[in-house]
Every structure is written in C-alpha cells, then in structure tokens.
C-alpha atoms as a PDB file:
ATOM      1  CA  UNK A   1    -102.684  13.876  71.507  1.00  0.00           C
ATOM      2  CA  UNK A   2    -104.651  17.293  70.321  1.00  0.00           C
ATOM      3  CA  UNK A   3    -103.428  19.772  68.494  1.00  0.00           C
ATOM      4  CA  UNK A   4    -102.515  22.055  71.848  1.00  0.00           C
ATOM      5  CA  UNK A   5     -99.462  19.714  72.344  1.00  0.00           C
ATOM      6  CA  UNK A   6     -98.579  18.514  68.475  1.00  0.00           C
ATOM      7  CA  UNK A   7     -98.442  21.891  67.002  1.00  0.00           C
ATOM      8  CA  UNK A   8     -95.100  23.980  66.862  1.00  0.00           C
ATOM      9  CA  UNK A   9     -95.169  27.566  66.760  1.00  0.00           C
ATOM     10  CA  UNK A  10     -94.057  29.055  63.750  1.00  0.00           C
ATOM     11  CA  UNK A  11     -91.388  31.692  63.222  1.00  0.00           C
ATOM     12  CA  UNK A  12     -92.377  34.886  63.038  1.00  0.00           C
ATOM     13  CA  UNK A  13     -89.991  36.075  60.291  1.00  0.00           C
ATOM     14  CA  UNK A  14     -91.107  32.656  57.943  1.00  0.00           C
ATOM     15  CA  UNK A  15     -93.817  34.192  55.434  1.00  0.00           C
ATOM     16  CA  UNK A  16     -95.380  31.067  54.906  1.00  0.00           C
ATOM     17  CA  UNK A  17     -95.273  29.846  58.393  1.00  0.00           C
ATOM     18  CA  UNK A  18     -99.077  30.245  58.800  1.00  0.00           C
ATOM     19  CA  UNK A  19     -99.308  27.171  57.036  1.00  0.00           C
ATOM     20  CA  UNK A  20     -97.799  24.838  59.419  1.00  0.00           C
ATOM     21  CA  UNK A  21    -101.170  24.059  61.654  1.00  0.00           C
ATOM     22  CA  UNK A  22    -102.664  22.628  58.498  1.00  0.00           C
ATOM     23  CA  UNK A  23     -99.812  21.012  56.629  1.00  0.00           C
ATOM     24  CA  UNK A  24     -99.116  18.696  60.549  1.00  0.00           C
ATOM     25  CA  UNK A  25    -102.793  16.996  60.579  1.00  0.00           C
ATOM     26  CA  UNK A  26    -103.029  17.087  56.847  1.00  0.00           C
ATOM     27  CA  UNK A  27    -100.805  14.124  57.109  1.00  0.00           C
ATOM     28  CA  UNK A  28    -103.250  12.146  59.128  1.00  0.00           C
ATOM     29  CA  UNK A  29    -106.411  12.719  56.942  1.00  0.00           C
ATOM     30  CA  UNK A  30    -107.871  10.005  55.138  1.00  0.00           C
ATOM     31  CA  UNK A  31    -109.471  12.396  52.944  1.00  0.00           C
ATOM     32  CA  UNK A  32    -106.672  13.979  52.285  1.00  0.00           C
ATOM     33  CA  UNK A  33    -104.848  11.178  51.074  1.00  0.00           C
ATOM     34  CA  UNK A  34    -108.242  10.187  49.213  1.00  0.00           C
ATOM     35  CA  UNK A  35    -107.486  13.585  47.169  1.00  0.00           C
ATOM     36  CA  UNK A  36    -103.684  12.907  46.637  1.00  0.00           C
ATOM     37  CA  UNK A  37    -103.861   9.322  45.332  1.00  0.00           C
ATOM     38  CA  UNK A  38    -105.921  11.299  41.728  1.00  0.00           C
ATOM     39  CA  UNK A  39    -103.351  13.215  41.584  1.00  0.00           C
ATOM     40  CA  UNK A  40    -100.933  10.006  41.435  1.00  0.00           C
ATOM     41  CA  UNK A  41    -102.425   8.460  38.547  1.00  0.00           C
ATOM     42  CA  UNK A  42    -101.875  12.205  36.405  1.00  0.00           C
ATOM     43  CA  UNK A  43    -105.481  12.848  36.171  1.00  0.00           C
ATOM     44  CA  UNK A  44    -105.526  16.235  33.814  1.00  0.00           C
ATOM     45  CA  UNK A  45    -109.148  15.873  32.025  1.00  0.00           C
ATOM     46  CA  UNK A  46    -112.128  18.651  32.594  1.00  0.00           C
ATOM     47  CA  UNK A  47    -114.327  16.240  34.445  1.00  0.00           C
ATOM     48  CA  UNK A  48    -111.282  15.994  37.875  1.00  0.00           C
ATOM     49  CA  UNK A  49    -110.991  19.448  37.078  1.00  0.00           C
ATOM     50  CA  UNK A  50    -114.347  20.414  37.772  1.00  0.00           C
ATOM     51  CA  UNK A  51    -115.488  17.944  39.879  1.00  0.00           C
ATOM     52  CA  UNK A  52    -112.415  18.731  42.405  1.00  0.00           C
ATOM     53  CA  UNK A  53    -113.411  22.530  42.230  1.00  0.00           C
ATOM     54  CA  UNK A  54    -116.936  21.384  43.370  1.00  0.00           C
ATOM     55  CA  UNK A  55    -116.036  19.160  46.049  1.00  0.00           C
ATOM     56  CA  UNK A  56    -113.973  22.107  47.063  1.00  0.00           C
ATOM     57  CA  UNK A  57    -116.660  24.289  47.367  1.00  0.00           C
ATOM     58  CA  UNK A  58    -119.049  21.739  48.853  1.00  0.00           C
ATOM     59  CA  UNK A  59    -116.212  20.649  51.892  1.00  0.00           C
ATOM     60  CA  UNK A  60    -116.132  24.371  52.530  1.00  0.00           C
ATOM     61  CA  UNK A  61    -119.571  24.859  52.833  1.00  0.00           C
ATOM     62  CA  UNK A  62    -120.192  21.845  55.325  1.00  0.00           C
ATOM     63  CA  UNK A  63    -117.334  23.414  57.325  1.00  0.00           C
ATOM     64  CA  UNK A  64    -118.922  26.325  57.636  1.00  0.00           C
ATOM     65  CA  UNK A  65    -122.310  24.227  58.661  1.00  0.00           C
ATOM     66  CA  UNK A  66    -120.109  22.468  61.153  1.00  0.00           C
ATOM     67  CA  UNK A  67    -118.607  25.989  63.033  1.00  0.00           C
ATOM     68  CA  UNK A  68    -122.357  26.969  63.455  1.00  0.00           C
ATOM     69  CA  UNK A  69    -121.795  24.163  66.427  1.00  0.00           C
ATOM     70  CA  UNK A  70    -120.126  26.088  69.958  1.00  0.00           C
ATOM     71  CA  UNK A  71    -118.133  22.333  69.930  1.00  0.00           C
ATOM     72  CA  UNK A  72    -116.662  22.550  66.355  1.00  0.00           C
ATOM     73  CA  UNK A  73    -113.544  23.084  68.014  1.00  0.00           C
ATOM     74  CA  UNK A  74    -112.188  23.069  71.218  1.00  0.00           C
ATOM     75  CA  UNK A  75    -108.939  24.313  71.718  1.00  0.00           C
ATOM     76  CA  UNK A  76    -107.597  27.904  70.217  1.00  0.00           C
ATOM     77  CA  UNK A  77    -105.147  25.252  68.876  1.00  0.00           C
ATOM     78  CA  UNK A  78    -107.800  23.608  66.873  1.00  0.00           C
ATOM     79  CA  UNK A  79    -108.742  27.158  65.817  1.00  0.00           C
ATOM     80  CA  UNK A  80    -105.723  27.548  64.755  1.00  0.00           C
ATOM     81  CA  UNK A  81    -105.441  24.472  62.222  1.00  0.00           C
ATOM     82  CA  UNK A  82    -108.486  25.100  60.508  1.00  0.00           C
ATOM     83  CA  UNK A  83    -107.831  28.982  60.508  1.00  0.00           C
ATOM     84  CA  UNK A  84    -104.162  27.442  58.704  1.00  0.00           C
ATOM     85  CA  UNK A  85    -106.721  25.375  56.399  1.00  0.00           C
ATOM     86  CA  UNK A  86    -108.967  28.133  55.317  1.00  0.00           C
ATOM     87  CA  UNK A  87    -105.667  30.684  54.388  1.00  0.00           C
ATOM     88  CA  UNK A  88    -104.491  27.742  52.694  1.00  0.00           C
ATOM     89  CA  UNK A  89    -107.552  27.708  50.614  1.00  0.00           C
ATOM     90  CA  UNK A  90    -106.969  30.975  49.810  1.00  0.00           C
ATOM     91  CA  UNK A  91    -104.006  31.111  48.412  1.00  0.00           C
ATOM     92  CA  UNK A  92    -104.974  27.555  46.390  1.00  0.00           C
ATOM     93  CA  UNK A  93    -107.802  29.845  44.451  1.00  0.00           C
ATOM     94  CA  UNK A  94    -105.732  32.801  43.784  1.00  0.00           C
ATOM     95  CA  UNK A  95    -103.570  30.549  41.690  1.00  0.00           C
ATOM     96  CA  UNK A  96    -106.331  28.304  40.614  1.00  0.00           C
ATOM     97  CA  UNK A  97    -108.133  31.669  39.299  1.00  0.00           C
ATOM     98  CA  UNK A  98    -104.680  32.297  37.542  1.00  0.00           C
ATOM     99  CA  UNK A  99    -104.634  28.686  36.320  1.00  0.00           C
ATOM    100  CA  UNK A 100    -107.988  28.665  34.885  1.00  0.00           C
ATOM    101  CA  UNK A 101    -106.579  32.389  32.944  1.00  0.00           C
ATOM    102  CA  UNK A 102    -103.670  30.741  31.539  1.00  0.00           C
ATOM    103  CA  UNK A 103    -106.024  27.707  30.218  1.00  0.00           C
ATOM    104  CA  UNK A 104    -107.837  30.168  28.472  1.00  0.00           C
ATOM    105  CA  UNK A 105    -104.969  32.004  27.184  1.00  0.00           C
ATOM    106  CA  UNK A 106    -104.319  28.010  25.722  1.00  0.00           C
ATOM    107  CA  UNK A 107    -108.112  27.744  24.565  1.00  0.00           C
ATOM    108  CA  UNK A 108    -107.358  30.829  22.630  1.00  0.00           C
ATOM    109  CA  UNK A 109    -103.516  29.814  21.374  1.00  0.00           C
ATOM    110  CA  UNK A 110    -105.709  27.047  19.553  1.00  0.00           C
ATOM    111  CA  UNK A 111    -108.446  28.443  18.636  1.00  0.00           C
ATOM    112  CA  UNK A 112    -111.144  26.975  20.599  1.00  0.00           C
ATOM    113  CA  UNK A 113    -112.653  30.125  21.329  1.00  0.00           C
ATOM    114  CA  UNK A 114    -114.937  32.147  19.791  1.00  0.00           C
ATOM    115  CA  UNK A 115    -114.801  36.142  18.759  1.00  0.00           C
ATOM    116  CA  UNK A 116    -115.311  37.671  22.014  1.00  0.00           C
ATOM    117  CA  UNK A 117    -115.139  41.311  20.732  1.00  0.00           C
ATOM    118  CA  UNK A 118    -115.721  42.805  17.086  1.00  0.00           C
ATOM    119  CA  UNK A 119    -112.272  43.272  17.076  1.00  0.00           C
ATOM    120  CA  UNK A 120    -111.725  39.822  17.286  1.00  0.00           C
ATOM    121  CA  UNK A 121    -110.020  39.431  20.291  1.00  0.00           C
ATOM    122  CA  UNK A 122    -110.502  35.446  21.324  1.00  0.00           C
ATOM    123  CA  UNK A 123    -109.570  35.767  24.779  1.00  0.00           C
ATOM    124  CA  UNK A 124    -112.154  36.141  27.006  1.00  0.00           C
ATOM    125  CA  UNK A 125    -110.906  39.786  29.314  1.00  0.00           C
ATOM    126  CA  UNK A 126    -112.118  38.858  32.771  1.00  0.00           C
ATOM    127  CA  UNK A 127    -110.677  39.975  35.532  1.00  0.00           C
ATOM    128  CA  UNK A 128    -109.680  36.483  37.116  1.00  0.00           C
ATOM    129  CA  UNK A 129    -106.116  37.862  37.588  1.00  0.00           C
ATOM    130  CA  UNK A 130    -106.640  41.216  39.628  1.00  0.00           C
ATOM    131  CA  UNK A 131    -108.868  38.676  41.689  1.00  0.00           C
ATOM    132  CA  UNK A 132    -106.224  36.130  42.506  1.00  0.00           C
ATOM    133  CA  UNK A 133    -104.109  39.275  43.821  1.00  0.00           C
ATOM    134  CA  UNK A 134    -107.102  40.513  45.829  1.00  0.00           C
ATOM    135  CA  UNK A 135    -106.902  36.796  47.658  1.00  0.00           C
ATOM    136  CA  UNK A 136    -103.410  37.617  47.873  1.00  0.00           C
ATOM    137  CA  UNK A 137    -103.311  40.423  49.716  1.00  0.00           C
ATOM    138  CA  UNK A 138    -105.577  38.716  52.308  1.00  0.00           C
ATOM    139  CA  UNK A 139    -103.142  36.346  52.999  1.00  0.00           C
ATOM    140  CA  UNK A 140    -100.696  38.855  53.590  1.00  0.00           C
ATOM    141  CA  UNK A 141    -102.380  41.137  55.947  1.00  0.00           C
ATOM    142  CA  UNK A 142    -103.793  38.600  58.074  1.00  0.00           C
ATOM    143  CA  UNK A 143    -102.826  35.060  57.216  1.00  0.00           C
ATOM    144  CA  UNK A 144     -99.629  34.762  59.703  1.00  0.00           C
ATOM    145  CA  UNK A 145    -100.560  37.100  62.408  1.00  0.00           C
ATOM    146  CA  UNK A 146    -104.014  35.111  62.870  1.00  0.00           C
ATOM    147  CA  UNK A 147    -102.681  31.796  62.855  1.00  0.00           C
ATOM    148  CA  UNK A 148    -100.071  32.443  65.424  1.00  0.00           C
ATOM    149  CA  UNK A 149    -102.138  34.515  67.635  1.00  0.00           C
ATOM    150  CA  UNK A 150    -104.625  31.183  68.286  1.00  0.00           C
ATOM    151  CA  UNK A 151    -101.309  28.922  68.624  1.00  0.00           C
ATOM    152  CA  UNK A 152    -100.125  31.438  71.637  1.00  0.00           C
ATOM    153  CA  UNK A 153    -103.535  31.674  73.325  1.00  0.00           C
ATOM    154  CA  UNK A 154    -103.609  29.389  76.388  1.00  0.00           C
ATOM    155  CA  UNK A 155    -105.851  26.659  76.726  1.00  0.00           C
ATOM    156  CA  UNK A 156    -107.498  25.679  79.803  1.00  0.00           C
ATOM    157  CA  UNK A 157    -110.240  23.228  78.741  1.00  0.00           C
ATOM    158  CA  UNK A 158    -110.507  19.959  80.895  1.00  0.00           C
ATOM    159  CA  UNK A 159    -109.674  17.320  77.757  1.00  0.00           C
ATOM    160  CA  UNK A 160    -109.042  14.008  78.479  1.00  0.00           C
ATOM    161  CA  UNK A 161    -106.376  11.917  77.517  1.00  0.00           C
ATOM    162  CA  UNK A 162    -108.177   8.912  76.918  1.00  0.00           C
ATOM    163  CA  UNK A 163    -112.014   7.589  77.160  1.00  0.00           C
ATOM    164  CA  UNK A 164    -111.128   6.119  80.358  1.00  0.00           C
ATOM    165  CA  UNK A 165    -110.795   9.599  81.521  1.00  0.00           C
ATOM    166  CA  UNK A 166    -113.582  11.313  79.482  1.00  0.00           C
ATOM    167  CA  UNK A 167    -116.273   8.499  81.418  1.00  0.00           C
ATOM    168  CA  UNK A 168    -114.992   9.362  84.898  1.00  0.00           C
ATOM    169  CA  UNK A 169    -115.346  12.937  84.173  1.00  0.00           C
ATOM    170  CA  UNK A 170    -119.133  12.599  82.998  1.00  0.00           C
ATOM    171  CA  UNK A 171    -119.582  11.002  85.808  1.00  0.00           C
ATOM    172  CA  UNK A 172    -118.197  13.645  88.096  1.00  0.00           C
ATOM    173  CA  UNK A 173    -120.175  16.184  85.934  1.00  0.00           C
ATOM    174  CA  UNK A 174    -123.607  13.886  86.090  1.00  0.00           C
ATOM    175  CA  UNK A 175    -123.573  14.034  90.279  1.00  0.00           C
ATOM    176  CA  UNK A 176    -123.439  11.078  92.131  1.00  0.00           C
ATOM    177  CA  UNK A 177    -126.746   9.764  91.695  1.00  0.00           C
ATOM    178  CA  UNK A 178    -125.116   8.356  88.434  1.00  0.00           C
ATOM    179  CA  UNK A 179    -122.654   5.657  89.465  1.00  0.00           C
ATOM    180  CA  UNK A 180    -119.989   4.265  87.171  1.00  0.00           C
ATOM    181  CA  UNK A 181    -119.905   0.599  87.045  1.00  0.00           C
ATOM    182  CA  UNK A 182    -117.768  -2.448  85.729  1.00  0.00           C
ATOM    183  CA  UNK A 183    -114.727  -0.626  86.219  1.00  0.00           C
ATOM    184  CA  UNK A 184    -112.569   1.360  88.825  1.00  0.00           C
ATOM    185  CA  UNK A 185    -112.451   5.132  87.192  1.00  0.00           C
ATOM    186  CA  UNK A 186    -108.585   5.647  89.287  1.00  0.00           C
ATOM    187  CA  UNK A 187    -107.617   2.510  87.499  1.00  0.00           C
ATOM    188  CA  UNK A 188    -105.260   3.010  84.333  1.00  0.00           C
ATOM    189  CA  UNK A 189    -106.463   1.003  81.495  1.00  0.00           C
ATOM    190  CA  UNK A 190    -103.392   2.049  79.018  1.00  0.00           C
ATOM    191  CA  UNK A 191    -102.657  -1.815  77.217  1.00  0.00           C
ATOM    192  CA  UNK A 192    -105.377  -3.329  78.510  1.00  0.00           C
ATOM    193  CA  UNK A 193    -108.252  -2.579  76.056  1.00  0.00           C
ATOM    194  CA  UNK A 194    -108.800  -0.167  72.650  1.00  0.00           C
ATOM    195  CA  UNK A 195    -109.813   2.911  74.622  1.00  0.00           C
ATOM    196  CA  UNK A 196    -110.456   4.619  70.734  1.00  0.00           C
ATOM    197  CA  UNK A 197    -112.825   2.088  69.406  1.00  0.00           C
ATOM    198  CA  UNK A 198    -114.524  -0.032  72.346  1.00  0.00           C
ATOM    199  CA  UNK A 199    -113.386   2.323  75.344  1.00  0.00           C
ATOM    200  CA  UNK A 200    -112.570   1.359  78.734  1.00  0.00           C
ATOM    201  CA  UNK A 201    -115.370  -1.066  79.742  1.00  0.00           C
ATOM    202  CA  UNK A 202    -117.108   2.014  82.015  1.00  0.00           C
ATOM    203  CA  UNK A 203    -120.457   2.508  81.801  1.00  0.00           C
ATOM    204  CA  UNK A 204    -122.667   5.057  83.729  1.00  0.00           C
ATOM    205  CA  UNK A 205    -126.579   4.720  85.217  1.00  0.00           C
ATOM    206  CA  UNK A 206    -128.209   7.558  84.091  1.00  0.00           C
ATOM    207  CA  UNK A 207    -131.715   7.709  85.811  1.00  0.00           C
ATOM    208  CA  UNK A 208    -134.755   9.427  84.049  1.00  0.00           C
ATOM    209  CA  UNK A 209    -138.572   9.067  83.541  1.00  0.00           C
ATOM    210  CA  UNK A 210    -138.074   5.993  85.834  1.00  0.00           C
ATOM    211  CA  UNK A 211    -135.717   4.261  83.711  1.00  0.00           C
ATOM    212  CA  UNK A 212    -132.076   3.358  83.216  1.00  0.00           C
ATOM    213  CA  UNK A 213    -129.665   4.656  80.405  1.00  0.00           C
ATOM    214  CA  UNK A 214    -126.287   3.313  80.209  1.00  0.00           C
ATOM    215  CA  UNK A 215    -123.810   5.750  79.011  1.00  0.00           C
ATOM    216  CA  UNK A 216    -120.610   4.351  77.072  1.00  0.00           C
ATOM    217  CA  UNK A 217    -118.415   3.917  74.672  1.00  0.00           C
ATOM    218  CA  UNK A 218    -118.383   0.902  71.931  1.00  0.00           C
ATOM    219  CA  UNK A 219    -118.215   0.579  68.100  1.00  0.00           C
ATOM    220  CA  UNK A 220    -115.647   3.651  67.778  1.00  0.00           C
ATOM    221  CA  UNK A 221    -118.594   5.944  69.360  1.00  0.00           C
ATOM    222  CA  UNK A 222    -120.629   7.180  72.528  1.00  0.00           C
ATOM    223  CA  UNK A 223    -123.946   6.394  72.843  1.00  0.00           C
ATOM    224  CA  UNK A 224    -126.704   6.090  75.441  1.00  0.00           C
ATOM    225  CA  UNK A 225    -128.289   2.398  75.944  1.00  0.00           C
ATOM    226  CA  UNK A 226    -131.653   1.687  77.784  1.00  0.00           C
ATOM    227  CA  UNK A 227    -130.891  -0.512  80.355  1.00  0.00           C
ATOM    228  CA  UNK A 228    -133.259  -3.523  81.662  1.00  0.00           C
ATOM    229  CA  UNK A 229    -132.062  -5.759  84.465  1.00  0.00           C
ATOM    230  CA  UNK A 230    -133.613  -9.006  84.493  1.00  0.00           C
ATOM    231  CA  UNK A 231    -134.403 -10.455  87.559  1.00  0.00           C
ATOM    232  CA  UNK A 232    -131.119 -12.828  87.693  1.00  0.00           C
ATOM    233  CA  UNK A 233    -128.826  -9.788  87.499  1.00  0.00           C
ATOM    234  CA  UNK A 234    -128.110  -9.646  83.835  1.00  0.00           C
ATOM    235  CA  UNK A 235    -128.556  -6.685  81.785  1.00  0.00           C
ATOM    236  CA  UNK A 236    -130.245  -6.519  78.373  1.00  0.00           C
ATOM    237  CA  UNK A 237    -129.730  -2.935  76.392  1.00  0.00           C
ATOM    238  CA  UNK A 238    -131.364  -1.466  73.728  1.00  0.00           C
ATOM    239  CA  UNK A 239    -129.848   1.188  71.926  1.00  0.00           C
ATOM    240  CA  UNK A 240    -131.642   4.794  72.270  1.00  0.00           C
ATOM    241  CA  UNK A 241    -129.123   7.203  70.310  1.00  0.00           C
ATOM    242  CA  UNK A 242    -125.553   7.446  69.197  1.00  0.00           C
ATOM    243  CA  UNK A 243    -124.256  10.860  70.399  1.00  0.00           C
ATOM    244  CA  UNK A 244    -123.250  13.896  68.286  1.00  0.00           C
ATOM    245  CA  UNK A 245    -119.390  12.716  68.909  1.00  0.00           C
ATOM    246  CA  UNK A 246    -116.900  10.618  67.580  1.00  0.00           C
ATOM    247  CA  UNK A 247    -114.082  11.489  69.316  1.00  0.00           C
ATOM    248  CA  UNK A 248    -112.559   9.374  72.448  1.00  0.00           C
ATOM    249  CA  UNK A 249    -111.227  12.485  73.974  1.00  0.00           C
ATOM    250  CA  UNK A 250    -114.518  14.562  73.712  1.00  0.00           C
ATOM    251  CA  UNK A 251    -114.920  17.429  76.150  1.00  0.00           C
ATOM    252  CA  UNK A 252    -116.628  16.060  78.949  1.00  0.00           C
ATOM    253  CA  UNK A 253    -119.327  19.577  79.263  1.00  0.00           C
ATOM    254  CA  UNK A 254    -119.884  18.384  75.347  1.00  0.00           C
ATOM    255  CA  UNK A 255    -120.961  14.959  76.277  1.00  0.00           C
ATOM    256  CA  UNK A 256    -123.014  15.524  78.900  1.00  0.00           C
ATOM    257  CA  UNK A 257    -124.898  18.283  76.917  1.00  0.00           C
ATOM    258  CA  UNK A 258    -125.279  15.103  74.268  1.00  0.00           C
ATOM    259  CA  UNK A 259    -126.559  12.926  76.952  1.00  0.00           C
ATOM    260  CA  UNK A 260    -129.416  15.291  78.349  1.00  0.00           C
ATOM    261  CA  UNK A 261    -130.172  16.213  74.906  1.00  0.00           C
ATOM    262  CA  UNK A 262    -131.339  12.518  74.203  1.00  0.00           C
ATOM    263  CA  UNK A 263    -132.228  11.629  77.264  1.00  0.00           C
ATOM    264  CA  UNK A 264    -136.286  11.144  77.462  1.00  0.00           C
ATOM    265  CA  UNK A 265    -137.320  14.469  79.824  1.00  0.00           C
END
C-alpha cells in the first residue's frame, strides 16, 4: 500500500499535525528502529552524541543526493512524508542547538571551561539560542500548510499494486514486440507466490543488438538477464544489470527508463 492510501489528513487546527506523514512510516523503518534500540540501552556519552549528530548530517545529505533523481518520489503523498521528515528535523535541531547551550551552561556550572572573556565569564556567548528560534519560526510559517497541501494534491500516477501488475505494464509500455512469457499477465497471483521478493514468475523478451534480455523480478529486485536458448528449448541467463529499483510496485515509466538505460544500444 503507498503512502496515497495509508496517510490521514491532518487537522487543520492541530499545530503539530504536520508531523503525522513522518511519524506513520517511521514505524516501518528498520533504520529507524536501528536508532531507537541506542537509545534503549541509556547511551549518554560524547562519542553517541556526536556520532548521532554526524550520521544526522550525513542521512540528510544522501537525501538530498537521492531528490536530484525525477523518481525519488512518486506520489505528492510521498512528498508529503519526507516534506513531514525534513520539518521534523527541524524542529529536532532547534532543541538540539538549545541542548548543546544548556550542556555548556553544565560545562561551566563545573568548571570545565576556560576564561572566555577578561572578565571571566566561562560560558561561551554564542548565539545557539536565537538560532534554535530562527528554526522555529520556520516551522511555524510553513511546516503545516506545506505538508497538507501535498497530502490534498491528487495523484494520478499508474502504480501498481503488486509486481504482477508492474511486469504486465512494462510490457504494455515496451510494445508488443516484447512478449511476456511463463505466465498469464490477467491472471491474479495474490497467495500463490512472494510477489515482493521473487515476483510473479513473468518475464519479458526484450530484443536488442540481436540478442535477448529477460526482464524480471527475483532476489527482492528487478534486473535484466541475457537470455540464450539452447537448442532443446531450455534457457540459460546471465545476469547483465540489477536496475536502479528496489521496489515491487515501481512506476512502470521508471522501469522501463531502467531497462533502456542498460540495455546494450
């Protein structure tokens, strides 16, 4: 199920209701509850401190690597959650920058710091609190009205439900000069196989150069397969490139912009 159908739209006089998007598939991240289960064992020591600041920074930067991509996201619902994660970030560093003051304030309480001024003032004056309230007022001019603005816009791209579905629409994408085979793509395949991890048993003939790819998916991923028939009508493959997608329920223009990207031309 995407996010189009499992997020709730928020209530327009809740304050914090911006953060609903993120706090529904924060639930279902493994790296999420990666980060939680340090927290469970009361970590407190400088070296979680500052290595969860830096993995922080890093997962923010890759995200912003990732959104260079025009299939980061598909949905305005997906927009949406990660728009719900990034104002969530936020408002985490406005009160980590006043965290970080108030450890200070305790550094100086005692007297682990060091003269700062001549007139011996200990605490270091930076201006880590009128920051925090800068971040703050982002949040509040633009934090709720964003997030539900992508939740109400309407979605019309073709997902599929399954990878049943996602095959049979490459295949009506690729033309019909690229045949799906081993498997009827009108027949529901619900109970019958692991359509996340090995898909539905389609494959499709993808002719080019004057040889055969085999498009599938197997091993929890899609990939494109050189295809030899032997001369008593089995098939031997050899694999050519795993696509740039994961996901079961890809967007079938995404996959087939995967496929003629790796595709010898």
């Amino acid at each position: 199920m995407d996010n189009a159908t499992r997020t709730t739209l928020p209530d327009s006089d809740d304050s914090d209701s911006w953060r609903s998007p993120y706090e529904a598939e924060e639930e279902g991240s493994d790296l999420t509850t990666e980060i939680r289960s340090l927290m469970d064992h009361g970590v407190t020591d400088p070296g979680y401190a500052i290595d969860m600041a830096c993995a922080a920074a890093e997962a923010s930067e890759t995200l912003c690597v990732l959104l260079r991509s025009q299939w980061a996201l598909y949905t305005p619902q997906q927009a949406a959650t990660v728009v719900s994660a990034l104002f969530a970030q936020v408002s985490a560093a406005a009160e980590a920058l006043r965290g970080v003051d108030r450890v200070l304030a305790h550094m100086a309480a005692r007297g682990d710091l060091g003269h700062q001024t001549d007139h011996g003032d200990e605490r270091p004056r930076t201006t880590l609190p009128a920051a925090a309230d800068a971040l703050d007022r982002v949040l509040g001019g633009h934090a709720s009205q964003s997030v539900e603005l992508l939740l109400r816009t309407p979605s019309t791209a073709p997902l599929p439900a399954d990878a049943h579905e996602a095959v049979a629409a490459v295949a009506r994408l690729l033309g019909p000069r690229t045949p799906m085979t081993r498997c009827d793509p009108t027949t529901p395949t619900q109970g019958i196989v692991d359509s996340l991890s090995t898909g539905c048993g389609c494959e499709i003939d993808i002719e080019s150069q004057g040889q055969v790819f085999s498009f599938g998916r197997g091993d929890s991923c899609w990939s494109l397969d050189l295809k030899v028939v032997m001369p008593d009508g089995s098939a031997i493959y050899d694999s050519v490139a795993e696509l740039g997608t994961s996901l079961d329920t890809a967007h079938p223009d995404h996959l087939v912009e995967e496929i003629l990207r790796v595709l010898p031309q």
